[in-house]
C-alpha atoms as a PDB file:
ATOM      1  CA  UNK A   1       0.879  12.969  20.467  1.00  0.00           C
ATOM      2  CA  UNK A   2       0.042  12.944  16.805  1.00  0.00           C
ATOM      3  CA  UNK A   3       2.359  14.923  14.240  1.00  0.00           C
ATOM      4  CA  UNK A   4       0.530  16.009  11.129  1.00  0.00           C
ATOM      5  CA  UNK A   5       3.136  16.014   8.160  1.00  0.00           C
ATOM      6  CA  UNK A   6       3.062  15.005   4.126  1.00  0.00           C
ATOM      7  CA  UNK A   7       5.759  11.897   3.904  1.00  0.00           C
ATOM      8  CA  UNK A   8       6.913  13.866   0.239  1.00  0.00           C
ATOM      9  CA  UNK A   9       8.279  17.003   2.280  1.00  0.00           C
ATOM     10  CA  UNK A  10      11.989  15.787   3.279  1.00  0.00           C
ATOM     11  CA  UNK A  11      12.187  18.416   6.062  1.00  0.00           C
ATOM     12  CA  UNK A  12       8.869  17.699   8.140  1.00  0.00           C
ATOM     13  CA  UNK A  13       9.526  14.216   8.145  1.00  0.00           C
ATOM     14  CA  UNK A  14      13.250  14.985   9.729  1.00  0.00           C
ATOM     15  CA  UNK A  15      11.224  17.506  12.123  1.00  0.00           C
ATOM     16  CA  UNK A  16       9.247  14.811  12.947  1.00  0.00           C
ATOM     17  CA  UNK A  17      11.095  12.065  13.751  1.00  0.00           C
ATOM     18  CA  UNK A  18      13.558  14.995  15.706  1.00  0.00           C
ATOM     19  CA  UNK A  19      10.273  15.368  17.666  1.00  0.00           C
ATOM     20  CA  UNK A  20       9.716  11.687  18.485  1.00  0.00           C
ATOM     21  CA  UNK A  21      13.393  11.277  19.440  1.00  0.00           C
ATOM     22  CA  UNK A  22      13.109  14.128  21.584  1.00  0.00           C
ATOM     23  CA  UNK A  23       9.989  12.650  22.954  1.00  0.00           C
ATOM     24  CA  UNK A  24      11.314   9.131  23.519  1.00  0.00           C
ATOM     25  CA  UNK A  25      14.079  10.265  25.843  1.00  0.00           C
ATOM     26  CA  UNK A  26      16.473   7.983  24.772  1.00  0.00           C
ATOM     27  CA  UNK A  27      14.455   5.328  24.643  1.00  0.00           C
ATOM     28  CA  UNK A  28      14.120   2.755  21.486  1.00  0.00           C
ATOM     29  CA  UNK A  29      10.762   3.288  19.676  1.00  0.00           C
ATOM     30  CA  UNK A  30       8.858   0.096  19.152  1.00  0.00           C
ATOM     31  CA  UNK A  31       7.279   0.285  15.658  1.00  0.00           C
ATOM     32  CA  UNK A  32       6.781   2.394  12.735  1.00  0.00           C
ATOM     33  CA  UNK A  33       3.495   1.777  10.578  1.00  0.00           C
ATOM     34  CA  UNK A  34       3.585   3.321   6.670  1.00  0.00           C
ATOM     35  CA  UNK A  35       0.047   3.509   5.730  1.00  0.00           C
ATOM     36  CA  UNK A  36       0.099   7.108   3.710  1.00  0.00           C
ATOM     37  CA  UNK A  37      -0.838   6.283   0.557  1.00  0.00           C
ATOM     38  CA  UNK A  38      -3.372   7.791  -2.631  1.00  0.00           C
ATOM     39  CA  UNK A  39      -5.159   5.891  -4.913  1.00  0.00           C
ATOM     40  CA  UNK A  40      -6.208   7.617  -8.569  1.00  0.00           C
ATOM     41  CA  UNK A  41      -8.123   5.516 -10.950  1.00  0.00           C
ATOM     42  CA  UNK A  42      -7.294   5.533 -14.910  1.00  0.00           C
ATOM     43  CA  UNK A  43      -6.460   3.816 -17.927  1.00  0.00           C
ATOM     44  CA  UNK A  44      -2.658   3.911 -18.157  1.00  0.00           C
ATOM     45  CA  UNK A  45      -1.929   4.734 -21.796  1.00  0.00           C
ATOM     46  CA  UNK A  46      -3.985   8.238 -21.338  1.00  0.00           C
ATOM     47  CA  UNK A  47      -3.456   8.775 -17.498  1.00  0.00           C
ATOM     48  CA  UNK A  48      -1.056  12.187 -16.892  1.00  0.00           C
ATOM     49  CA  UNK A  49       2.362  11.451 -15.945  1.00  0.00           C
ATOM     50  CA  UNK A  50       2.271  13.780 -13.503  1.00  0.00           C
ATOM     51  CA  UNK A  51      -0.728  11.913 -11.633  1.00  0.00           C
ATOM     52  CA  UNK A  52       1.450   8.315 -12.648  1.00  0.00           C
ATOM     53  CA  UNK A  53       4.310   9.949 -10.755  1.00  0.00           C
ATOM     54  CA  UNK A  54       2.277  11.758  -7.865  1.00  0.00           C
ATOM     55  CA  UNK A  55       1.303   8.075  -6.872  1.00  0.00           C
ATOM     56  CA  UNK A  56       5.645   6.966  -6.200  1.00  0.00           C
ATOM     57  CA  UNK A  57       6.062  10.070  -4.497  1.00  0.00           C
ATOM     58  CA  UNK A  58       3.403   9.233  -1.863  1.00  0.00           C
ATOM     59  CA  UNK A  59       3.742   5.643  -1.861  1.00  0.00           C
ATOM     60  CA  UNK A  60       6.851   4.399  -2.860  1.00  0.00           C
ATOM     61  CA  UNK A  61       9.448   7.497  -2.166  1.00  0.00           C
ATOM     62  CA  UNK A  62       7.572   9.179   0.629  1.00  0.00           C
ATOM     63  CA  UNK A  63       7.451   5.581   2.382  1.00  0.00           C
ATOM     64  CA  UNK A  64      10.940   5.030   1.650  1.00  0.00           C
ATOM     65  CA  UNK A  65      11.532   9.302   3.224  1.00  0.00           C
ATOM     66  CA  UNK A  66       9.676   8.451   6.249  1.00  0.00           C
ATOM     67  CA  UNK A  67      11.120   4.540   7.578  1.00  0.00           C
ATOM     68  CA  UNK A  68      14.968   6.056   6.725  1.00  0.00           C
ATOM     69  CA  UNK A  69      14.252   8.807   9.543  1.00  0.00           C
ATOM     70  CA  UNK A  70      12.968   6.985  11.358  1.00  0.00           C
ATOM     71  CA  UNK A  71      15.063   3.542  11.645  1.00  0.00           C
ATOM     72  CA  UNK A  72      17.840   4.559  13.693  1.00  0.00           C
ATOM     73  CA  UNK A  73      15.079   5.082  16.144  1.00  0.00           C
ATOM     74  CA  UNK A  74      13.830   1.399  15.929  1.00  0.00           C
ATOM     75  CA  UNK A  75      17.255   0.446  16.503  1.00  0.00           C
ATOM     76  CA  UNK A  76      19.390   0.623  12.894  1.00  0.00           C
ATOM     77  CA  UNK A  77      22.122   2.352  14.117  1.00  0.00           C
ATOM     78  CA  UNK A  78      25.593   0.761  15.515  1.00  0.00           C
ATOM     79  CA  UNK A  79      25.480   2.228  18.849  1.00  0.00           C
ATOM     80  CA  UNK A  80      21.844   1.228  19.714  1.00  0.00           C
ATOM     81  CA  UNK A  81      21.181  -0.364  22.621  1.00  0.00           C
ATOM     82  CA  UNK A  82      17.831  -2.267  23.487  1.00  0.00           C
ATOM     83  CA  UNK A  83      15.184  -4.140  22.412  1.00  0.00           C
ATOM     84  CA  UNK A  84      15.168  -3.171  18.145  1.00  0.00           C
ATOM     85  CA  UNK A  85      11.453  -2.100  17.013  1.00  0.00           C
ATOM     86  CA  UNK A  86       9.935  -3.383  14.125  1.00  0.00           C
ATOM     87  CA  UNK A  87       8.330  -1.976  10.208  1.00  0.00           C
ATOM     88  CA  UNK A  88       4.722  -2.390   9.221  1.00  0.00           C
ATOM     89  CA  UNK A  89       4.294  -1.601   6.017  1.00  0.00           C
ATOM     90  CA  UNK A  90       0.435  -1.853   4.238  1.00  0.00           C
ATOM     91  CA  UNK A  91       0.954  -2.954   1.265  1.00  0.00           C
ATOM     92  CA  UNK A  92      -2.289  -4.448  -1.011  1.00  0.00           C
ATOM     93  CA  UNK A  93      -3.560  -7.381  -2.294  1.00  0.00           C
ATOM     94  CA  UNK A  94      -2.915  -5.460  -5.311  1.00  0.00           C
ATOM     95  CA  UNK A  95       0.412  -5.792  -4.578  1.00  0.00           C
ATOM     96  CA  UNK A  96       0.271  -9.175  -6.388  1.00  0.00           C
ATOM     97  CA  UNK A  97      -2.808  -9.352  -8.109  1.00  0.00           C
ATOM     98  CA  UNK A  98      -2.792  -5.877 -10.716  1.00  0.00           C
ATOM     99  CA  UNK A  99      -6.581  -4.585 -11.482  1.00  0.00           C
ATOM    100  CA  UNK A 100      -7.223  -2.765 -14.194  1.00  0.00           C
ATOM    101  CA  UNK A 101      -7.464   1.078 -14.071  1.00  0.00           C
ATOM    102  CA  UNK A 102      -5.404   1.042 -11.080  1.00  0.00           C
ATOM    103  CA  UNK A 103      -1.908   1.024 -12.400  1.00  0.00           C
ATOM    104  CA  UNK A 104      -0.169   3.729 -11.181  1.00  0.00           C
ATOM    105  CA  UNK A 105      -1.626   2.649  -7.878  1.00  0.00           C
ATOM    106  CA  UNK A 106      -0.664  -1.170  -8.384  1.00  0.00           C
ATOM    107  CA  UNK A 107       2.958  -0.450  -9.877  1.00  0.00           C
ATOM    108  CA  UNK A 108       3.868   1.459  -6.264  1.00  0.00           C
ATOM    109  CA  UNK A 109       2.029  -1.558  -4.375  1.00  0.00           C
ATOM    110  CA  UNK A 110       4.158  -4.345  -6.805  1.00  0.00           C
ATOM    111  CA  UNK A 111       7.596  -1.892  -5.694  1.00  0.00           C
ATOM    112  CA  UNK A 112       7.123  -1.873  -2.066  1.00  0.00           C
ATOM    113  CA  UNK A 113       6.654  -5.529  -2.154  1.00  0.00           C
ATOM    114  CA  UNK A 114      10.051  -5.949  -3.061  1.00  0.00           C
ATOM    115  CA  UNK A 115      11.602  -2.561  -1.281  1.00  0.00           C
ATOM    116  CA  UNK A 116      10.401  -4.677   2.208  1.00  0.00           C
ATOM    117  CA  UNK A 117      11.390  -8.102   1.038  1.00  0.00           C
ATOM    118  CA  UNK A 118      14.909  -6.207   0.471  1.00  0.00           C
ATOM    119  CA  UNK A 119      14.645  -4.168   3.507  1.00  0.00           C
ATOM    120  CA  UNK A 120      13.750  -7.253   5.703  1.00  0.00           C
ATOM    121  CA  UNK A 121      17.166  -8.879   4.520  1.00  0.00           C
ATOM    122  CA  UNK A 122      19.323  -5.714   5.283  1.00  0.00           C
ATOM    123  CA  UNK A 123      17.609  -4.711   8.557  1.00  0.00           C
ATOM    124  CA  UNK A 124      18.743  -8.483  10.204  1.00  0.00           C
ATOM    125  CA  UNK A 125      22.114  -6.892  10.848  1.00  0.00           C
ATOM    126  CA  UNK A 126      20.102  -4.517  13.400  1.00  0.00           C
ATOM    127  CA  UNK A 127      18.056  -6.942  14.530  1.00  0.00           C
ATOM    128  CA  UNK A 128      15.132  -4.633  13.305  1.00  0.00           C
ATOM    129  CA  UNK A 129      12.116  -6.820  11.738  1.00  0.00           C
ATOM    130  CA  UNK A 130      10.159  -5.825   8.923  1.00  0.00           C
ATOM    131  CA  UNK A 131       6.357  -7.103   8.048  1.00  0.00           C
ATOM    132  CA  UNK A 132       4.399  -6.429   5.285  1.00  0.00           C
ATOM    133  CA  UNK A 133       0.425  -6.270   5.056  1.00  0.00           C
ATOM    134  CA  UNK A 134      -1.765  -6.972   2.034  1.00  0.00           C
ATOM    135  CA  UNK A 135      -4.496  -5.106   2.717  1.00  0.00           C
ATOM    136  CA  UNK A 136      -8.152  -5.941   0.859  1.00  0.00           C
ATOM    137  CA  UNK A 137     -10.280  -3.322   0.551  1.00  0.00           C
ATOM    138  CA  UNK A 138     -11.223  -1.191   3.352  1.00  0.00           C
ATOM    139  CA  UNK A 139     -13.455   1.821   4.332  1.00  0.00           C
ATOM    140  CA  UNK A 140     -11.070   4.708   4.309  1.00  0.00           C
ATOM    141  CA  UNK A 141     -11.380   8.045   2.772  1.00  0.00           C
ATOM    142  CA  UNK A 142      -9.091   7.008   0.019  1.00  0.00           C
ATOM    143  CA  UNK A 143     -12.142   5.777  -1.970  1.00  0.00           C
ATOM    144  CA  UNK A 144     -13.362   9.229  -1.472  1.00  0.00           C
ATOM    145  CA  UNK A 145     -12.138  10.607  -4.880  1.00  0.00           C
ATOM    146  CA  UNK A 146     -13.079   7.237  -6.547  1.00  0.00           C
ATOM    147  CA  UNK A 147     -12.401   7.502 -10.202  1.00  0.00           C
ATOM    148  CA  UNK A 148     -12.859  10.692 -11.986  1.00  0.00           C
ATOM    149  CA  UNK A 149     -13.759   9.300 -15.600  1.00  0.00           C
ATOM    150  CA  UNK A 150     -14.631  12.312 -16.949  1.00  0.00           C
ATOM    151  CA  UNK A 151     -11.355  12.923 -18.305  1.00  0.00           C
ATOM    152  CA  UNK A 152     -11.574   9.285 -20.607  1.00  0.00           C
ATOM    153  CA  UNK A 153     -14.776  10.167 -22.006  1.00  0.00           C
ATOM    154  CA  UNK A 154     -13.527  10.467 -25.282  1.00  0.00           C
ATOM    155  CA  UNK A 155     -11.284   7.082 -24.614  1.00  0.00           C
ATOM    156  CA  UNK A 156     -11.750   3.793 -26.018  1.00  0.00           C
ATOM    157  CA  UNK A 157     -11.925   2.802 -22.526  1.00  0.00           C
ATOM    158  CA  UNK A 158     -14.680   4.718 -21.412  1.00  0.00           C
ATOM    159  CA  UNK A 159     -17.150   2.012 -20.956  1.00  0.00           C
ATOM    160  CA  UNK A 160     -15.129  -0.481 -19.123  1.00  0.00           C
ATOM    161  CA  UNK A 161     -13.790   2.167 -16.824  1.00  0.00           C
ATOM    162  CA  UNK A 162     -17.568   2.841 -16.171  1.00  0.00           C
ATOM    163  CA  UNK A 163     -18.349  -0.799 -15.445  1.00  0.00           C
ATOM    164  CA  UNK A 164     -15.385  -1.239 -13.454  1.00  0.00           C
ATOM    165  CA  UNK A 165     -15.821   2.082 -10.930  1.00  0.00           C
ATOM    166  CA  UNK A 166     -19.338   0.331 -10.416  1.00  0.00           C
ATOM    167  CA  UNK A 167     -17.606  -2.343  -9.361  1.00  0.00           C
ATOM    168  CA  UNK A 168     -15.047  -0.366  -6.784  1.00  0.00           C
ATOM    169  CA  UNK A 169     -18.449   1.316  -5.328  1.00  0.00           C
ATOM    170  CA  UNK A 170     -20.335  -1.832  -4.401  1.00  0.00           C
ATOM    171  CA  UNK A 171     -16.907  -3.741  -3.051  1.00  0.00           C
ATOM    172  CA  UNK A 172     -15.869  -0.967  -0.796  1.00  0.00           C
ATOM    173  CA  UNK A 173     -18.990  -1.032   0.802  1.00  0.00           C
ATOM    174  CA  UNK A 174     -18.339  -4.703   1.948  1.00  0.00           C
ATOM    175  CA  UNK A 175     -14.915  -3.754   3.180  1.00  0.00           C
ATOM    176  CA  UNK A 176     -12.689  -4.159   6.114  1.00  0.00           C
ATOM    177  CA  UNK A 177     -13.769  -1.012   8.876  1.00  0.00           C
ATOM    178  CA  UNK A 178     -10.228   0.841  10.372  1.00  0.00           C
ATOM    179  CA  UNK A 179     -11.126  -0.816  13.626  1.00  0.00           C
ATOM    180  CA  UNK A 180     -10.408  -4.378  12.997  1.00  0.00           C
ATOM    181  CA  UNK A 181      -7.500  -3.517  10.472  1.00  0.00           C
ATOM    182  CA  UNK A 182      -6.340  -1.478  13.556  1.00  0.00           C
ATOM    183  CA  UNK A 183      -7.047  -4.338  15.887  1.00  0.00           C
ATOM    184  CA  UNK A 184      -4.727  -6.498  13.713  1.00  0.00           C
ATOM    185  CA  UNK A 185      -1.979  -4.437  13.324  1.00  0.00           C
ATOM    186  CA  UNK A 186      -1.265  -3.977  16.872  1.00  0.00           C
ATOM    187  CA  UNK A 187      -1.310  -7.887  17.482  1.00  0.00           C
ATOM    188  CA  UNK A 188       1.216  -8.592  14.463  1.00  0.00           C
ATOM    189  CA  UNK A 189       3.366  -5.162  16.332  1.00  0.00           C
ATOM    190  CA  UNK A 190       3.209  -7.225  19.557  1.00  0.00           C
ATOM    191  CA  UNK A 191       3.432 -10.689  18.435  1.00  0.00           C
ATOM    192  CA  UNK A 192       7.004 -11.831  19.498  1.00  0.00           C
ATOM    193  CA  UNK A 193       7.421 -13.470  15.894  1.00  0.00           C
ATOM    194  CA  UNK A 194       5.242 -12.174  13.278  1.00  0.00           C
ATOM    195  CA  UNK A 195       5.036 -13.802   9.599  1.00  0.00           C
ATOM    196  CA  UNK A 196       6.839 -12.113   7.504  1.00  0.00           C
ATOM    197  CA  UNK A 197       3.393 -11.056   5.273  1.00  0.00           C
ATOM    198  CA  UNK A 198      -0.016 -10.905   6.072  1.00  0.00           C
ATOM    199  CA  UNK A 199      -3.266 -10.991   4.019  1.00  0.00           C
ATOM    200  CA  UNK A 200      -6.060  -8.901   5.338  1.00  0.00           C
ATOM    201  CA  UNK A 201      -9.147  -8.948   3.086  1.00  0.00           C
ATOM    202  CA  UNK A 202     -12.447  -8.919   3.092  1.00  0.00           C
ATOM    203  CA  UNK A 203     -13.066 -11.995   0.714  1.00  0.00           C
ATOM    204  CA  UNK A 204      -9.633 -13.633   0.369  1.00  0.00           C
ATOM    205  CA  UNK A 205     -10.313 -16.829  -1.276  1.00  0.00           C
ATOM    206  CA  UNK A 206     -12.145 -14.225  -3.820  1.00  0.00           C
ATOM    207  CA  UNK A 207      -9.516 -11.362  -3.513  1.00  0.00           C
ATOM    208  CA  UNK A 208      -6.158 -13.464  -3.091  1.00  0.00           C
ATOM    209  CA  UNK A 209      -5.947 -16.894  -3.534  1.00  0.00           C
ATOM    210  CA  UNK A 210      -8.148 -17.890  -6.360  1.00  0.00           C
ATOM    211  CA  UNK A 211      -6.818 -15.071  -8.902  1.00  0.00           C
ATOM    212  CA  UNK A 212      -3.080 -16.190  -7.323  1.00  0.00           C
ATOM    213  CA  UNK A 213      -4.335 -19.898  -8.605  1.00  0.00           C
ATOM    214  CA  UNK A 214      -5.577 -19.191 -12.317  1.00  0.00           C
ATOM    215  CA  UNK A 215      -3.054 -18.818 -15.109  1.00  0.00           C
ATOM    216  CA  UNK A 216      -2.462 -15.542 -16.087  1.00  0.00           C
ATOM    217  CA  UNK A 217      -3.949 -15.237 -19.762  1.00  0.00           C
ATOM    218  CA  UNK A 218      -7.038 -17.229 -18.145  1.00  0.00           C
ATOM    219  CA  UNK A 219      -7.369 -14.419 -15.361  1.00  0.00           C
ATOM    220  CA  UNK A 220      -6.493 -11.769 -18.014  1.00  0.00           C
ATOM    221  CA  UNK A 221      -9.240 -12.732 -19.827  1.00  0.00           C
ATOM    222  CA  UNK A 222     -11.607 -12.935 -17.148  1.00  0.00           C
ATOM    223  CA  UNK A 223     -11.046  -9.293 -15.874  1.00  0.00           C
ATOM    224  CA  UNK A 224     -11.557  -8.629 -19.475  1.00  0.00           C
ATOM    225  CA  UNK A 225     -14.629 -10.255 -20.530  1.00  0.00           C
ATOM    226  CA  UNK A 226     -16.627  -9.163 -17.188  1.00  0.00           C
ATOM    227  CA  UNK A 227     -15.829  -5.061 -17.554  1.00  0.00           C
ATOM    228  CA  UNK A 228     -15.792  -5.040 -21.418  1.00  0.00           C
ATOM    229  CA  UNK A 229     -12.168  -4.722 -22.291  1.00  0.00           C
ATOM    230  CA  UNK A 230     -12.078  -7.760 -24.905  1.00  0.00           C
ATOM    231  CA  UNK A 231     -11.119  -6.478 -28.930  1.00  0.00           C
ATOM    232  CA  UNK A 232     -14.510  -6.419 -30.749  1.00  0.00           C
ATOM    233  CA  UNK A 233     -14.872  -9.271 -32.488  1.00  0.00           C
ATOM    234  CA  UNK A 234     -14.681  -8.533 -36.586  1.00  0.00           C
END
């Protein structure tokens, strides 16, 4: 029975998870997956604040909205009685490993990795579990909108940003379809002990490990050198 709401709009996600309680009977509900979430590309020190703080609303707050309502459904209430349901939240690779031009998008990925690790530890008292996903790159209509550069023409960043949107195009192509994340996701809902984080990439030696590996200023200049954000030498 699918319920249509926006995770930002505090009384349709109470509506909802009224509905689902009215529609489980009494019975616990066994998982809750957050995977609302936007994605706006931009340099940082000229990106609107207002797009900046569009991104927590959706992904950080509106995640944080929508797992309140619903966890005394999954069993994180004192009077619950049953089998507790778990949390799957999709986080990113970029959750750890911060590309350029995606900042507002990588700060809310780098704060749900800790909200869950936090979460995880308060939800033992309820017996409710809590798993987080790093999700690689995957064909969803979030890389619809790619990344409108139109408003950095006039940037010093112009040029990189173009190299680096080249880049997004011809790596979401190669992604993950919504089937097998799908797939996934319902064996780490059902596995009777799940790890407490997944990786699910495309490439993750490429994606994950290897820039988790190099030293910082060594990846830093990396990512610079290949898109062209380097100072000029004088």
């Amino acid at each position: 029975m699918p319920l249509v709401f926006d995770v930002t709009d505090a009384p349709a996600v109470a509506q909802a998870a009224a509905e689902v309680a009215r529609q489980a009977a009494g019975e616990p509900l066994r998982g809750l997956i957050n995977n609302a979430g936007i994605a706006v590309g931009g340099p940082l020190l000229y990106q609107p604040i207002d797009v900046v703080r569009q991104h927590f609303e959706v992904n950080v707050l509106g995640l944080v909205q929508v797992t309140q309502a619903f966890l005394p459904l999954l069993g994180a209430r004192p009077d619950f009685r049953g089998r507790p349901g778990r949390v799957i939240n999709i986080g990113s690779v970029s959750g750890q490993v911060a590309s350029p031009f995606m900042g507002a998008y990588v700060g809310t990925k780098f704060a749900l990795e800790g909200l869950t690790a936090t979460w995880r530890r308060e939800l033992q008292l309820f017996g409710v579990g809590m798993v987080l996903i790093g999700l690689g790159v995957t064909k969803t209509p979030i890389w619809d909108k790619g990344i409108d550069l139109e408003p950095y023409r006039d940037t010093p960043y112009y040029a990189a940003a173009q190299r680096f949107a080249g880049y997004v195009n011809q790596t979401r192509d190669k992604g993950l379809s919504p089937e097998y994340v799908a797939g996934r996701l319902v064996s780490i809902l059902e596995t009777p002990r799940p790890r407490l984080r997944y990786t699910i990439a495309p490439d993750v030696l490429r994606s994950w490990i290897v820039p988790r590996l190099i030293p910082a200023r060594v990846l830093d200049w990396l990512l610079g050198k290949g898109i062209g954000l380097l100072p000029p030498k004088r």
